[in-house]
N, C-alpha and C. Protein backbone atom coordinates (compact mmCIF):
# COMPACT_ATOMS: atom_id res chain seq x y z
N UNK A 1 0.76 -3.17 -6.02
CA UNK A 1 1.53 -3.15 -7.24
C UNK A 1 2.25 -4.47 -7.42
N UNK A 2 3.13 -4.78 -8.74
CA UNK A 2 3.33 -5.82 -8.83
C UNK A 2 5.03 -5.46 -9.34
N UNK A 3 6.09 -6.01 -8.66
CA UNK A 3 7.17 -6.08 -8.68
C UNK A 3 7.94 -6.89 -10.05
N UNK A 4 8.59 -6.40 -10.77
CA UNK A 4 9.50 -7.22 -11.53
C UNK A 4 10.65 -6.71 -12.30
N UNK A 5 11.77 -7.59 -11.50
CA UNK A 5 13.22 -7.76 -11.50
C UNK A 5 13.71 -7.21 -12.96
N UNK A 6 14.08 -6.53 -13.64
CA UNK A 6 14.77 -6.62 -14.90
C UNK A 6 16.47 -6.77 -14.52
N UNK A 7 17.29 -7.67 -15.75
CA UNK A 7 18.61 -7.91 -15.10
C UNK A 7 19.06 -9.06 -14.59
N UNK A 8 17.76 -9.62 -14.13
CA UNK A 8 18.10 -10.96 -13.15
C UNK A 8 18.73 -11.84 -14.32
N UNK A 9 19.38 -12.72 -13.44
CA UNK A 9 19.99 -14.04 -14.35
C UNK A 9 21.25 -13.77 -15.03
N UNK A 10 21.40 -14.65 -15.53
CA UNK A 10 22.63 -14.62 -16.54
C UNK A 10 22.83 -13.27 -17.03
N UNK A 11 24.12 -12.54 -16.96
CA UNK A 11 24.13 -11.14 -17.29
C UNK A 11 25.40 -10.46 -17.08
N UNK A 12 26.14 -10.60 -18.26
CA UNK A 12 27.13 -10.12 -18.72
C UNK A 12 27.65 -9.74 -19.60
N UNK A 13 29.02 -8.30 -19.46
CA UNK A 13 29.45 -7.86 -20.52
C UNK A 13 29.11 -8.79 -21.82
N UNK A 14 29.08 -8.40 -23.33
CA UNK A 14 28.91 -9.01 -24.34
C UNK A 14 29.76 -8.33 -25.65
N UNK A 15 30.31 -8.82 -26.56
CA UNK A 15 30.34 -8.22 -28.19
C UNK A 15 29.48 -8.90 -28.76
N UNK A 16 28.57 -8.20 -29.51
CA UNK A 16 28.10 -8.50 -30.76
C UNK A 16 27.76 -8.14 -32.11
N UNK A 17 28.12 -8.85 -33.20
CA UNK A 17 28.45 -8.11 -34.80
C UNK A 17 26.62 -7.18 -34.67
N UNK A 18 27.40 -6.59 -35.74
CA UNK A 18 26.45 -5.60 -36.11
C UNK A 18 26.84 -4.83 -37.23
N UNK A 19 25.61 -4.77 -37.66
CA UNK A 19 25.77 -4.48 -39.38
C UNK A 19 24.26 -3.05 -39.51
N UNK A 20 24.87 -1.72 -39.88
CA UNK A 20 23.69 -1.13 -40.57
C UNK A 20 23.49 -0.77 -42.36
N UNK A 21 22.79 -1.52 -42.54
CA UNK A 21 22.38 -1.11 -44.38
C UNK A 21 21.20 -0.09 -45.05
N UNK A 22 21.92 0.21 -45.66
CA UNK A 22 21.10 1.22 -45.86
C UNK A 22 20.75 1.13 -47.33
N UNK A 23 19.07 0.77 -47.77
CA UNK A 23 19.18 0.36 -49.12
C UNK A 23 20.12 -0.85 -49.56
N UNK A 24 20.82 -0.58 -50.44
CA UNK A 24 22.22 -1.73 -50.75
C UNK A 24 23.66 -1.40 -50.12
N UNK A 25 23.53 -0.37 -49.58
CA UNK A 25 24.72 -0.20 -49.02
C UNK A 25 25.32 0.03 -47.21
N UNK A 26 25.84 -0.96 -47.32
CA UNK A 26 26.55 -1.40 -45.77
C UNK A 26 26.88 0.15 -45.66
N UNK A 27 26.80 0.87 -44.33
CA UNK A 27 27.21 2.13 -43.50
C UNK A 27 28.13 1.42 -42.12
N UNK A 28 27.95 0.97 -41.69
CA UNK A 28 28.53 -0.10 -40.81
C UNK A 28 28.66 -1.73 -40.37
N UNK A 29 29.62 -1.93 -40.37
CA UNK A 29 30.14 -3.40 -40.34
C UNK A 29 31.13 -4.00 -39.27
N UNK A 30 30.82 -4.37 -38.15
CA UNK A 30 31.60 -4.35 -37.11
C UNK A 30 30.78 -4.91 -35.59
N UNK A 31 31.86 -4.53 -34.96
CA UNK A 31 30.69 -5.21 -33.43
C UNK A 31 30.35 -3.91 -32.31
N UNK A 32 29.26 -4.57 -31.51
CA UNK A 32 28.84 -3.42 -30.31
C UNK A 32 29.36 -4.10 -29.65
N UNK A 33 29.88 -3.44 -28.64
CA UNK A 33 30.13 -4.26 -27.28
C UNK A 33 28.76 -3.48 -26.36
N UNK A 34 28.49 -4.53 -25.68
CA UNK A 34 26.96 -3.96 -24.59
C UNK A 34 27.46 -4.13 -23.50
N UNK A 35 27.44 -3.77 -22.31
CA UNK A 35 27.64 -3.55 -20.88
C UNK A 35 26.52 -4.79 -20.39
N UNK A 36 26.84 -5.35 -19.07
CA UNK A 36 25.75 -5.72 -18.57
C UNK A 36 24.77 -5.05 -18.01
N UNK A 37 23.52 -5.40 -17.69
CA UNK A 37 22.46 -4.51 -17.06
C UNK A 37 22.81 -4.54 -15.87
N UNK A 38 22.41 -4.05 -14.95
CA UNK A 38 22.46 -3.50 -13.57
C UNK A 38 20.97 -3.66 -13.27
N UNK A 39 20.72 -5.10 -12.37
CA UNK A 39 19.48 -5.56 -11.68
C UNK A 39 18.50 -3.78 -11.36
N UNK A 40 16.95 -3.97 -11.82
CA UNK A 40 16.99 -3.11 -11.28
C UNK A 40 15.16 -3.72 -11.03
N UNK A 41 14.64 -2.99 -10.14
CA UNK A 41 13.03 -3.45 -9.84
C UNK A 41 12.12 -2.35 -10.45
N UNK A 42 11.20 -2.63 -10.86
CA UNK A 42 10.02 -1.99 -11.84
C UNK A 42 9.13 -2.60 -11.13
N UNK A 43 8.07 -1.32 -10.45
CA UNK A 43 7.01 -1.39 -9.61
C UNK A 43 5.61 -0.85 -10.73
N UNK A 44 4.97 -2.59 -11.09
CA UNK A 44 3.65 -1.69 -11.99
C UNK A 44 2.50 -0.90 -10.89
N UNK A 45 1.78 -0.62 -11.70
CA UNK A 45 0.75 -0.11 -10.52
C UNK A 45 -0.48 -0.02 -11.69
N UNK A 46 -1.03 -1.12 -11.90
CA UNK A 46 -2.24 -1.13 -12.87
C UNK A 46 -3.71 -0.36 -12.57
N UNK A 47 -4.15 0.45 -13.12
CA UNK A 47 -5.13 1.82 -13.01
C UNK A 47 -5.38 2.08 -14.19
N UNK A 48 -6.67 2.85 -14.24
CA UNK A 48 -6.80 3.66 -15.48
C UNK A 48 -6.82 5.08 -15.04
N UNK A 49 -6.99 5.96 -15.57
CA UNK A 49 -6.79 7.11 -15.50
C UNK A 49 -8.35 7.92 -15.83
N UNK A 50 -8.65 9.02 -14.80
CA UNK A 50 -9.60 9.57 -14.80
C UNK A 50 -9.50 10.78 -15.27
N UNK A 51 -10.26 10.86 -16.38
CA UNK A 51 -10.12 11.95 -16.99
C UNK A 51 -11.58 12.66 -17.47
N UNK A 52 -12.01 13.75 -16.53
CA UNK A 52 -13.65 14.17 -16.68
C UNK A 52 -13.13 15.43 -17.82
N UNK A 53 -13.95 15.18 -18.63
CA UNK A 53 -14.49 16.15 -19.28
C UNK A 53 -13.29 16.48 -21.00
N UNK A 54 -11.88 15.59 -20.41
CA UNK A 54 -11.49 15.93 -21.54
C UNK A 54 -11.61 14.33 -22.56
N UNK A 55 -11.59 13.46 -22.20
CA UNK A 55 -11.83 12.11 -23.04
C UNK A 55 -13.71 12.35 -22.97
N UNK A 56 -14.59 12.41 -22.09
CA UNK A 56 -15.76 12.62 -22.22
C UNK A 56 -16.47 12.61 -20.97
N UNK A 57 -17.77 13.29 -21.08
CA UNK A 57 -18.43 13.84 -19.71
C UNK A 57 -18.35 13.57 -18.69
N UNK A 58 -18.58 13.84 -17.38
CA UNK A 58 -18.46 13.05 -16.05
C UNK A 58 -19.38 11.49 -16.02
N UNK A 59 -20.28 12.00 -16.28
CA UNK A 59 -21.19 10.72 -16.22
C UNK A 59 -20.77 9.58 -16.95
N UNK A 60 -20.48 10.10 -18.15
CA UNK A 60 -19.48 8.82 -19.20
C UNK A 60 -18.18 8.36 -18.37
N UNK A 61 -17.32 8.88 -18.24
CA UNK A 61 -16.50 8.74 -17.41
C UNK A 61 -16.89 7.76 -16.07
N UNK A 62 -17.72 8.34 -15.18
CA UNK A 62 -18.23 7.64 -14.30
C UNK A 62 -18.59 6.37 -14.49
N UNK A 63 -19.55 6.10 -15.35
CA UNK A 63 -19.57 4.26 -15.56
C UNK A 63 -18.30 3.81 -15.79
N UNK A 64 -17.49 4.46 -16.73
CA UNK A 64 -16.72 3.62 -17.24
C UNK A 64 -15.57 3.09 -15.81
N UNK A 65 -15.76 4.19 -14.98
CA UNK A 65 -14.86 3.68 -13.61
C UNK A 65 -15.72 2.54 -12.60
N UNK A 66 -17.25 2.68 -12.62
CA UNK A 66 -17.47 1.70 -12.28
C UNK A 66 -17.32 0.01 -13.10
N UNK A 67 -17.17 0.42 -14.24
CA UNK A 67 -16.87 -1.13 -14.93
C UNK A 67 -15.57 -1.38 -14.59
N UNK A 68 -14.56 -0.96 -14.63
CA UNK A 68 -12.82 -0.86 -14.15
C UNK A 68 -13.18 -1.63 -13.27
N UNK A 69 -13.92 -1.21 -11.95
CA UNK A 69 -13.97 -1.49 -10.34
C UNK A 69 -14.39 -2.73 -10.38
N UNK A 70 -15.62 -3.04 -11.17
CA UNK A 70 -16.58 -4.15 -11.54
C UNK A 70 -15.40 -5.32 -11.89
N UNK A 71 -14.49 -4.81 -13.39
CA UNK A 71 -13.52 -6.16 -13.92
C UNK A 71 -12.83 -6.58 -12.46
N UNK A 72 -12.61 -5.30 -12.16
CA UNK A 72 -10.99 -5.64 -10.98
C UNK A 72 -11.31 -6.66 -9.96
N UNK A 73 -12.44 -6.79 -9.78
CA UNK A 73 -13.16 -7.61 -8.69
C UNK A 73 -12.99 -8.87 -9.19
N UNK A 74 -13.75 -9.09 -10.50
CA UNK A 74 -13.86 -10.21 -10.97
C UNK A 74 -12.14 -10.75 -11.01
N UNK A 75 -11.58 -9.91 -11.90
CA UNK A 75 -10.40 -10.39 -12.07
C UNK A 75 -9.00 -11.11 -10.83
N UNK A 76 -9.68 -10.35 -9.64
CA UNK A 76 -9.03 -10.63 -8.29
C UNK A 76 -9.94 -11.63 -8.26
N UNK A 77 -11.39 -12.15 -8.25
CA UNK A 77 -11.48 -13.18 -8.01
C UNK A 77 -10.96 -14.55 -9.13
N UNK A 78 -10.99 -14.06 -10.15
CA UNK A 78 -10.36 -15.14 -10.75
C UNK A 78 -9.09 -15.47 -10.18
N UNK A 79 -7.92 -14.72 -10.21
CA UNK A 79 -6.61 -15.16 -10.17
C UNK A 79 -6.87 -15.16 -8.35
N UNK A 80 -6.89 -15.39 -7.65
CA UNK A 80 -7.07 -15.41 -6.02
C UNK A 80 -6.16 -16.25 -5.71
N UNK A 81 -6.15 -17.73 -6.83
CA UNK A 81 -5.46 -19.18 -6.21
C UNK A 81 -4.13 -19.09 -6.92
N UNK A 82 -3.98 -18.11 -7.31
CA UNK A 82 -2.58 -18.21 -7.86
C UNK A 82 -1.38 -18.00 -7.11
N UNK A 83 -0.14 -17.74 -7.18
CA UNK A 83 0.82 -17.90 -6.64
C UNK A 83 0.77 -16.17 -6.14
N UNK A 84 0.91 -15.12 -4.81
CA UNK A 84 1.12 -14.19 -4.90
C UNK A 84 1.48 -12.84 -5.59
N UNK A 85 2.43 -13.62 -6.10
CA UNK A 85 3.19 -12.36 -7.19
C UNK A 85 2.38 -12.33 -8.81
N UNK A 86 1.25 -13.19 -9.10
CA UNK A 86 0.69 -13.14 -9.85
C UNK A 86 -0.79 -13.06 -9.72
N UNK A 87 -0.91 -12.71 -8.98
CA UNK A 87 -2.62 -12.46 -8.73
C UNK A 87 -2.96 -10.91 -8.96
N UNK A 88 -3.69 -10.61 -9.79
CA UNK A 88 -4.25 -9.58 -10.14
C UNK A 88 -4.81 -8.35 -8.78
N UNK A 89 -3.63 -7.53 -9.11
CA UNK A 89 -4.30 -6.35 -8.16
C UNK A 89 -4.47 -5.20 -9.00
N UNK A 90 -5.44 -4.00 -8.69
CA UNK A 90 -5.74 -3.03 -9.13
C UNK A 90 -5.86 -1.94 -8.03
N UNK A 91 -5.48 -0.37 -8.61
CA UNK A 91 -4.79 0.88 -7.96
C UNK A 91 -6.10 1.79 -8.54
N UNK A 92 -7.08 2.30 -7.48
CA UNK A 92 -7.77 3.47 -8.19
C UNK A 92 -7.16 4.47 -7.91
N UNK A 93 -7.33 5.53 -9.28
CA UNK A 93 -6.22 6.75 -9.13
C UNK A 93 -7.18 7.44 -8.09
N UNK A 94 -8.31 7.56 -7.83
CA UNK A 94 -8.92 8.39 -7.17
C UNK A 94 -10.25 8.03 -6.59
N UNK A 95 -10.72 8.83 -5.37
CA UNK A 95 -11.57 7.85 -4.39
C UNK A 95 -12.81 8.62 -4.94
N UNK A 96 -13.16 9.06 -5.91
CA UNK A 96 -14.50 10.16 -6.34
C UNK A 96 -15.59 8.64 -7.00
N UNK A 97 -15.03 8.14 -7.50
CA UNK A 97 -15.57 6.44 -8.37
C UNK A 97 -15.50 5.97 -7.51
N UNK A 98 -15.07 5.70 -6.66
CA UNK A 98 -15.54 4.77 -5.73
C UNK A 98 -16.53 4.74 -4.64
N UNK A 99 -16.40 6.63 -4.15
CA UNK A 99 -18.00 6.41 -3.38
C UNK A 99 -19.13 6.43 -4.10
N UNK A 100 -19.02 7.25 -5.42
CA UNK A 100 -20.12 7.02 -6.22
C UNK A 100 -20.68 5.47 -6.52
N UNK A 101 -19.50 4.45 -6.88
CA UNK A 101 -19.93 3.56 -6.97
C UNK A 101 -20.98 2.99 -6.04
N UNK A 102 -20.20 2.68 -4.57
CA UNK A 102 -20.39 2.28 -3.39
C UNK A 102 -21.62 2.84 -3.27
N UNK A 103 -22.18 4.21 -3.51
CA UNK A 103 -24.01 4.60 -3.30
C UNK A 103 -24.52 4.22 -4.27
N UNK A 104 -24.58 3.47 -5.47
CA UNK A 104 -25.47 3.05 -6.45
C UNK A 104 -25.01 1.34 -6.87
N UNK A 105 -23.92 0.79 -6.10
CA UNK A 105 -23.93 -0.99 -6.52
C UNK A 105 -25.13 -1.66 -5.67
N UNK A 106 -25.14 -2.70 -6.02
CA UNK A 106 -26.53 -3.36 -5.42
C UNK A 106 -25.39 -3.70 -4.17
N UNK A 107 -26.54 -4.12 -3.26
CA UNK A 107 -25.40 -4.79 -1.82
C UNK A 107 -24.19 -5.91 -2.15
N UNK A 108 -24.47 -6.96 -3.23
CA UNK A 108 -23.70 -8.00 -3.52
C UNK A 108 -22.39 -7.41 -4.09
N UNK A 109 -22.37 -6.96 -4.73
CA UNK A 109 -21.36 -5.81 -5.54
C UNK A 109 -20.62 -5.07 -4.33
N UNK A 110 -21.17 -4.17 -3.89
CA UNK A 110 -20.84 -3.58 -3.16
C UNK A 110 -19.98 -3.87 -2.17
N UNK A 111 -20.53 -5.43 -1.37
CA UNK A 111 -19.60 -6.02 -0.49
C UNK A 111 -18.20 -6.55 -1.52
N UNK A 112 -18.44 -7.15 -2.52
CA UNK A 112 -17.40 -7.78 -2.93
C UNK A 112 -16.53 -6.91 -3.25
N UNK A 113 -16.51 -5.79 -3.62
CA UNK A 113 -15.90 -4.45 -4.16
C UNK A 113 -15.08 -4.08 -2.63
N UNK A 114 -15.75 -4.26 -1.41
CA UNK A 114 -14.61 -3.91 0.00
C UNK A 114 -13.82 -5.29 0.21
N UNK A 115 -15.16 -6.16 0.10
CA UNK A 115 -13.73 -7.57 0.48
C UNK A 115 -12.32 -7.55 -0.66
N UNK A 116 -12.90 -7.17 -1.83
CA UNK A 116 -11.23 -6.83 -2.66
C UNK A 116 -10.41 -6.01 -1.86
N UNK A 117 -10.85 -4.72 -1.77
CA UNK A 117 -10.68 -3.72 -1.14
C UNK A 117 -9.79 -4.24 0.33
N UNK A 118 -10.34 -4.85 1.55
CA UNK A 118 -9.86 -5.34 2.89
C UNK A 118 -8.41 -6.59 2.24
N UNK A 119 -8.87 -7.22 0.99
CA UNK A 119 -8.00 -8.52 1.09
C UNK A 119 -6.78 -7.63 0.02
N UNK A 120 -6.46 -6.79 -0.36
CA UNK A 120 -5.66 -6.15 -0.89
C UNK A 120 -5.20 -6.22 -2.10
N UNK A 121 -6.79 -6.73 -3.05
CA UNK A 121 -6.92 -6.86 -4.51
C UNK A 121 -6.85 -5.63 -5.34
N UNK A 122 -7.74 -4.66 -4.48
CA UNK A 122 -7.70 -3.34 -5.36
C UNK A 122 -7.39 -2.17 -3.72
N UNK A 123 -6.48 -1.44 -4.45
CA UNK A 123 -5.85 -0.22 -3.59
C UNK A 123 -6.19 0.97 -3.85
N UNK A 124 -6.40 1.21 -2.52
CA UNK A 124 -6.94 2.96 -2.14
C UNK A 124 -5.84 3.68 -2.17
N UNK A 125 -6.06 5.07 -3.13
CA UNK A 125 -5.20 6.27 -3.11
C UNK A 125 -6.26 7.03 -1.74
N UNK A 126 -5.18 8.35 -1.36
CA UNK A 126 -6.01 9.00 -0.36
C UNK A 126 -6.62 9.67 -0.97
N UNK A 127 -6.80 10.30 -2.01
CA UNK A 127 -7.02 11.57 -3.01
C UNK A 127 -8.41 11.26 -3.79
N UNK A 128 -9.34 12.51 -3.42
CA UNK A 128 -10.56 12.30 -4.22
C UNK A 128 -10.30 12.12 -5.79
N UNK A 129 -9.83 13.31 -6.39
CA UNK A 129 -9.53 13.24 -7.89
C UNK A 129 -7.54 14.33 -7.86
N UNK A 130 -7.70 14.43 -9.03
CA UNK A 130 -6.63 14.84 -9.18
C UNK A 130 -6.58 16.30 -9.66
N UNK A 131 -6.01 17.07 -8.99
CA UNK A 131 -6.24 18.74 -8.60
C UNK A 131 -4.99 19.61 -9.30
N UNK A 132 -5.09 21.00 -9.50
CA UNK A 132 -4.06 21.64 -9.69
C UNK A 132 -3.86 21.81 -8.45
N UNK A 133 -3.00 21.12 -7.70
CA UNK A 133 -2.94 21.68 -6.67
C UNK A 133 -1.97 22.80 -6.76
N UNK A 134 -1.12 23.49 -7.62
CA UNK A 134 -0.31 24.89 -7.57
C UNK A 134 -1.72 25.89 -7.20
N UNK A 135 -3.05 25.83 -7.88
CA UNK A 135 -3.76 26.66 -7.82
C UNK A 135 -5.21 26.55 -6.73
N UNK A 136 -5.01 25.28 -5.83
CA UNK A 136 -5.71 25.25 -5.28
C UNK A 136 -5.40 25.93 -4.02
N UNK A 137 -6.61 26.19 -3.23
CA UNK A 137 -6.74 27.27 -2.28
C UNK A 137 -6.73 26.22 -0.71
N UNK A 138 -6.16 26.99 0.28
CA UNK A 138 -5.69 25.91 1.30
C UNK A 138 -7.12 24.70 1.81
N UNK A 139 -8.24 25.60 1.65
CA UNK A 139 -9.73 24.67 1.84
C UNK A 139 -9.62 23.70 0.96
N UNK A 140 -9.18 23.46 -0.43
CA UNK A 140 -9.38 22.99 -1.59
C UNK A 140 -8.13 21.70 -0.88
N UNK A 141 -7.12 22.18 -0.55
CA UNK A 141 -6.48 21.26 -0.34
C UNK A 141 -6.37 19.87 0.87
N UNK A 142 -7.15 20.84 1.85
CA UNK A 142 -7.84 20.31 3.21
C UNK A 142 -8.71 18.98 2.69
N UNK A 143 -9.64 19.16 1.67
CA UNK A 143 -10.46 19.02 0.97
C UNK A 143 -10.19 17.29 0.13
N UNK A 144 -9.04 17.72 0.09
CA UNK A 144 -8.46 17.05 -1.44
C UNK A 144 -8.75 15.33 -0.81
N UNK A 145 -9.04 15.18 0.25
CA UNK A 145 -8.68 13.55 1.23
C UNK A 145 -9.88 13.79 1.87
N UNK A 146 -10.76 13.97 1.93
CA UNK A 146 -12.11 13.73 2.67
C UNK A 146 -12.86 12.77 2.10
N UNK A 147 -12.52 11.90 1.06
CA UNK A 147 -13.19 10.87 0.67
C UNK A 147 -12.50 10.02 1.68
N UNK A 148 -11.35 10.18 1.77
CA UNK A 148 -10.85 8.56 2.56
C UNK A 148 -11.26 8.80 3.99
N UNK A 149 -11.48 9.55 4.34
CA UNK A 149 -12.01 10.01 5.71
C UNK A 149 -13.49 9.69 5.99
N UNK A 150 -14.71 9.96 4.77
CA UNK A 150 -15.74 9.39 4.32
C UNK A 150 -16.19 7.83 4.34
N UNK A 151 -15.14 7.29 3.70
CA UNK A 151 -14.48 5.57 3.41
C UNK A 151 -14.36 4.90 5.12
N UNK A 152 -13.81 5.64 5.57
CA UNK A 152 -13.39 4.62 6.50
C UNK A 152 -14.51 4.80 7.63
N UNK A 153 -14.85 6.08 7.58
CA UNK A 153 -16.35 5.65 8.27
C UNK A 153 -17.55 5.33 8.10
N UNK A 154 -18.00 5.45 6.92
CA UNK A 154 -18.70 4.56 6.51
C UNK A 154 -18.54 2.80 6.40
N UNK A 155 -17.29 3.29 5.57
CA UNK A 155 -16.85 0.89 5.73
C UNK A 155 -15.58 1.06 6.68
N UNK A 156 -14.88 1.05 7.60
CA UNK A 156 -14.00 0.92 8.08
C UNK A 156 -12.79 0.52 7.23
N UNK A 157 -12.61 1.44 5.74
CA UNK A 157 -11.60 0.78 5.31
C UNK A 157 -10.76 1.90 5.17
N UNK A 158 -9.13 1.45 5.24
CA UNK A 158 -8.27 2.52 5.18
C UNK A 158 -7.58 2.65 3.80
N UNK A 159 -7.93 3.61 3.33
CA UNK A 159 -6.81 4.06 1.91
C UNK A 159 -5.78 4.16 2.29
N UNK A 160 -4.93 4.33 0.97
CA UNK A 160 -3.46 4.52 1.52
C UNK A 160 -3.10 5.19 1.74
N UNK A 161 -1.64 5.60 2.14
CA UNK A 161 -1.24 6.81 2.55
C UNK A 161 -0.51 7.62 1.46
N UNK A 162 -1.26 7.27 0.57
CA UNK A 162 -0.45 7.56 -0.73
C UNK A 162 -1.47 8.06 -1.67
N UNK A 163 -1.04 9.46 -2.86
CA UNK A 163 -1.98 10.14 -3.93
C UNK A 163 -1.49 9.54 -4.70
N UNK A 164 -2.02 8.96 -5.94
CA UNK A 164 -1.74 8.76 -7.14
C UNK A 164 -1.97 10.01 -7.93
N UNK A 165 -1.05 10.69 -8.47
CA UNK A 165 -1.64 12.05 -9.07
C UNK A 165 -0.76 11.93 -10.45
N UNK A 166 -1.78 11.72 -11.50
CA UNK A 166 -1.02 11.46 -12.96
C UNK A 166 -1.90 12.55 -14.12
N UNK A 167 -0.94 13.23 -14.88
CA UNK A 167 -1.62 13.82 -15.85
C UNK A 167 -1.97 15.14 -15.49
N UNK A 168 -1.47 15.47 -14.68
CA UNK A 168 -2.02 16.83 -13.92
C UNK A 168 -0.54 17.37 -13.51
N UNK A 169 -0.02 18.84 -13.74
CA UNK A 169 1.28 19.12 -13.63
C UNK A 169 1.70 19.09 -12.43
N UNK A 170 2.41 17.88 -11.78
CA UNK A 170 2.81 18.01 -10.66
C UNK A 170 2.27 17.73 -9.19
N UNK A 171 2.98 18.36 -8.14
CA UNK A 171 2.19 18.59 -6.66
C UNK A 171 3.12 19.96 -6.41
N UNK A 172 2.32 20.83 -5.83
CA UNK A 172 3.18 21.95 -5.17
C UNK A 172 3.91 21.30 -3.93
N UNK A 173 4.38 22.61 -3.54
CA UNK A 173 5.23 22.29 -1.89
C UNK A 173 4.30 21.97 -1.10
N UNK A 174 3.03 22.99 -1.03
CA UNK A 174 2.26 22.35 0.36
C UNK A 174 1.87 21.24 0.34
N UNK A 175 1.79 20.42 -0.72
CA UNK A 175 1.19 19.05 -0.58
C UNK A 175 2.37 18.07 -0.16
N UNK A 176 3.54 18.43 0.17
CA UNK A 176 4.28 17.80 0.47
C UNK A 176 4.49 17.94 1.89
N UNK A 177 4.22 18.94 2.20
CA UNK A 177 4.73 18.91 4.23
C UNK A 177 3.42 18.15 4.83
């Protein structure tokens, strides 16, 4: 993910006039006073979001995550020489596109897609896709991380220790212990 400061710098209490009109007629005429901000950090986490069956079919869906995977590569290789905090990284919400990918890229692809992957251009969630998990059944949940388990023995690479789970209501309790 990519870190940035809001707050920083110069940053203090303020008055300033302020006027609301409405049509031709002034409703207020006078000043705001604004508080200063309070530094605070905003963690992006750039991804797209997988969504089978309700934006359109799996298979549609499916390319379109291999092109994501495809830019993210390129795009980590473009920005590579840049300064850290500006080099393009990418977050897959889920590891289901990525083994699919990984069994149908040609070998060239394929490697460059883990060397992103190993050099920490694009980041592994642990999570195949994204589940009800309130209604999933304890197998289902066992279940839910066997791609990254798949991943690392096949390429020796480790996902994170972390689900990205967006768009889907929540996580129950058991997914938390």
């Amino acid at each position: 993910y990519t870190t940035i400061v809001v707050g920083a710098g110069p940053n203090a209490d303020a008055t300033l006039p302020f006027s609301v009109v409405l049509g031709t007629k002034t409703t207020f005429d006078g000043e705001v006073r604004l508080s200063a901000v309070r530094p605070r950090a905003l963690h992006l986490l750039p991804h797209s979001h997988v969504d089978i069956g309700y934006s359109d079919p799996q298979p549609d869906v499916e390319r379109k995550q291999w092109k994501n995977l495809q830019d993210a590569v390129e795009l980590g290789r473009k920005t590579a020489s840049y300064p850290p905090e500006a080099r393009f990284k990418w977050n897959v919400e889920g590891l289901w596109s990525v083994e699919s990918y990984l069994k149908q890229a040609p070998p060239d692809a394929r490697e460059a897609f883990l060397d992103a992957v190993r050099s920490g251009t694009i980041g592994l969630q642990a999570n195949d896709t994204n589940i009800l998990t309130g209604l999933a059944t304890p197998e289902e949940l066992r279940r839910w991380t066997s791609g990254s388990r798949r991943l690392r023995a096949a390429y020796g690479l480790e996902p994170g220790r972390t689900a990205m789970h967006s768009d889907i209501p929540g996580l129950s309790w058991p997914v938390v212990a």
